[in-house]
Protein backbone atom coordinates (compact mmCIF):
# COMPACT_ATOMS: atom_id res chain seq x y z
CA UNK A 1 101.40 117.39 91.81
CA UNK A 2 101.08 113.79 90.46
CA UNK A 3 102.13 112.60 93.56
CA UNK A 4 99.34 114.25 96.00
CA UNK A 5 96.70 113.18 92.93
CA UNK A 6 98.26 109.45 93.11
CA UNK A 7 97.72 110.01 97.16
CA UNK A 8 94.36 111.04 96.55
CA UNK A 9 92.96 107.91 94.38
CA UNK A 10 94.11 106.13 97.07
CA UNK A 11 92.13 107.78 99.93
CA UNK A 12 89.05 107.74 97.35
CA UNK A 13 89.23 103.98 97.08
CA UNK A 14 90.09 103.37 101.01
CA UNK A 15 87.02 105.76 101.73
CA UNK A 16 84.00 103.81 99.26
CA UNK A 17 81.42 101.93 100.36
CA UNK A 18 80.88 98.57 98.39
CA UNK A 19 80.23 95.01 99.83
CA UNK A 20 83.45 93.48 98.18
CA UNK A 21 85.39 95.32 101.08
CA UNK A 22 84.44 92.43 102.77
CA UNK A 23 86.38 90.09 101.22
CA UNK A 24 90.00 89.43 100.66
CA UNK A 25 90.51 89.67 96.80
CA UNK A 26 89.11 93.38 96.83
CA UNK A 27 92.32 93.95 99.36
CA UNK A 28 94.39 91.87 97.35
CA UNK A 29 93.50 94.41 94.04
CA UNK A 30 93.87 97.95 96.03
CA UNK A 31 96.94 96.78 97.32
CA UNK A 32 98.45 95.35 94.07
CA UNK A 33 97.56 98.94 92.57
CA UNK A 34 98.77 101.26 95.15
CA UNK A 35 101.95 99.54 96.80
CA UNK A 36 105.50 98.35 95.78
CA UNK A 37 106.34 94.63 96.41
CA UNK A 38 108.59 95.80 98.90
CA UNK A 39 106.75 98.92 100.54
CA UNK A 40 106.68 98.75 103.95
CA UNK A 41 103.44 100.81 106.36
CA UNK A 42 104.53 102.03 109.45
CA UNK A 43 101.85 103.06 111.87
CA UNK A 44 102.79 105.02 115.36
CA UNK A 45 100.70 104.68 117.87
CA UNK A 46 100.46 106.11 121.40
CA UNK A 47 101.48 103.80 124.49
CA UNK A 48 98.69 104.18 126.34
CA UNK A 49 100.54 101.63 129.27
CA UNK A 50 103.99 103.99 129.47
CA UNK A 51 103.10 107.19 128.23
CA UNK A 52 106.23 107.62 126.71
CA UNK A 53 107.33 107.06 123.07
CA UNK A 54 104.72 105.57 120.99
CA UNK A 55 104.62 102.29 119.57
CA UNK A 56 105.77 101.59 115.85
CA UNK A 57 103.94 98.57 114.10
CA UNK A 58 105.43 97.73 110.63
CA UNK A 59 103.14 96.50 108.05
CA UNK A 60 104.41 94.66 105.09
CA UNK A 61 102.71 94.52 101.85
CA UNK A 62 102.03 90.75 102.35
CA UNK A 63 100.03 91.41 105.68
CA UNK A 64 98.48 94.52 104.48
CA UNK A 65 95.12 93.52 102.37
CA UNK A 66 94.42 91.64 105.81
CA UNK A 67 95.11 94.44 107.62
CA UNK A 68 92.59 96.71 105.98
CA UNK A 69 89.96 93.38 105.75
CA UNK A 70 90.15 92.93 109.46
CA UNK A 71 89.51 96.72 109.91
CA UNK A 72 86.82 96.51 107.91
CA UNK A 73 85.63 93.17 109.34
CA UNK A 74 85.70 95.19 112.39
CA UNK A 75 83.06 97.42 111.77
CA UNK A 76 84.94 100.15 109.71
CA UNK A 77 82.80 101.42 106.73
CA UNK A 78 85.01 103.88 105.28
CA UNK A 79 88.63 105.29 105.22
CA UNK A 80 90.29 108.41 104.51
CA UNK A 81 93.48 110.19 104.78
CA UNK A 82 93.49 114.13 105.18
CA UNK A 83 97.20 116.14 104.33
CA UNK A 84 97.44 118.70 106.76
CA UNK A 85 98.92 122.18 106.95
CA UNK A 86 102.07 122.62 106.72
CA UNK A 87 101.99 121.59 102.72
CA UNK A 88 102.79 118.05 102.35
CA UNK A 89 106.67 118.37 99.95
CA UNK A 90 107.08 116.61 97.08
CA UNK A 91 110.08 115.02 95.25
CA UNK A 92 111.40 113.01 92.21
CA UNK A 93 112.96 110.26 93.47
CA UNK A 94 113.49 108.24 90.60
CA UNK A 95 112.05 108.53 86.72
CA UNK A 96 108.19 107.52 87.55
CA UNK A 97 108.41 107.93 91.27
CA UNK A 98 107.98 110.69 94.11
CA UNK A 99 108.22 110.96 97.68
CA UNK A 100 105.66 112.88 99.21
CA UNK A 101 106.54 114.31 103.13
CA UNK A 102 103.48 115.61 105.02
CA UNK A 103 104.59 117.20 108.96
CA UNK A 104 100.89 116.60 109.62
CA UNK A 105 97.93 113.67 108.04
CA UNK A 106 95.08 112.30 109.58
CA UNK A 107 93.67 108.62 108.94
CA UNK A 108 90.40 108.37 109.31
CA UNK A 109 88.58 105.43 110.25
CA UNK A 110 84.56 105.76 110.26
CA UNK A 111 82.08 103.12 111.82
CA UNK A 112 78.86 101.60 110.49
CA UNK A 113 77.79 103.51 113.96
CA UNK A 114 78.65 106.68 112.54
CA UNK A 115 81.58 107.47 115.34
CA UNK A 116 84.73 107.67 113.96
CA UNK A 117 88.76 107.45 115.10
CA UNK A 118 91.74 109.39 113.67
CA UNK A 119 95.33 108.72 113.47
CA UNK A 120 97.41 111.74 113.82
CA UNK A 121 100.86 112.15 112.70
CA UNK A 122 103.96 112.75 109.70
CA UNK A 123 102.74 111.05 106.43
CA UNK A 124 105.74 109.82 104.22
CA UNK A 125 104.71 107.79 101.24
CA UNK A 126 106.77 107.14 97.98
CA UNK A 127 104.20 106.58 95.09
CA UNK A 128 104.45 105.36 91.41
CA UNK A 129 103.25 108.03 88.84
């Protein structure tokens, strides 16, 4: 649906390759386009120290254009997010919005190396249409 196509343009733009990733107001943009003022981006990630429940990092949508600048800053060259089997759900929320609810995404984070890193988990995104 809309929704999963909205998704999409997102993942398209995380995963180019241009030189103004480098610098803040190319953040700024992508994140002015894709998020609410008040979305939120939780990330779990495993506790490698207690191997029990992972940890949950919230990232609001004032931190998060330097959030994806310091990834790429890092060395990241591209981006991409993959929606998994089961079929991610969709659902009206509200006139001109859906919730999508995927059991299973991967975030994928490739190099200027060439290796790469995935994030593994439930997707839940609410997106403007």
């Amino acid at each position: 649906g809309q929704g999963l196509y909205r998704l999409q343009q997102f993942s398209n733009a995380l995963s180019s390759e241009s030189k103004s990733k480098h610098a803040l107001p190319w953040w700024n943009l992508l994140v002015q386009e894709y998020f609410m003022p008040d979305a939120c981006m939780e990330l779990s990630l495993p506790d490698d120290s207690s191997r029990s429940d992972p940890k949950i990092f919230h990232v609001e949508v004032p931190v998060l254009p330097r959030f994806f600048l310091s990834a790429t800053q890092s060395g990241v060259r591209s981006m991409s997010l993959t929606l998994s089997e089961p079929s991610p759900r969709e659902s009206i929320t509200r006139p001109g919005r859906v919730s999508i609810d995927c059991p299973s995404a991967i975030w994928t984070f490739v190099f200027g190396d060439g290796c790469s890193t995935a994030l593994c988990g439930p997707l839940t995104a609410e997106v403007i249409i």
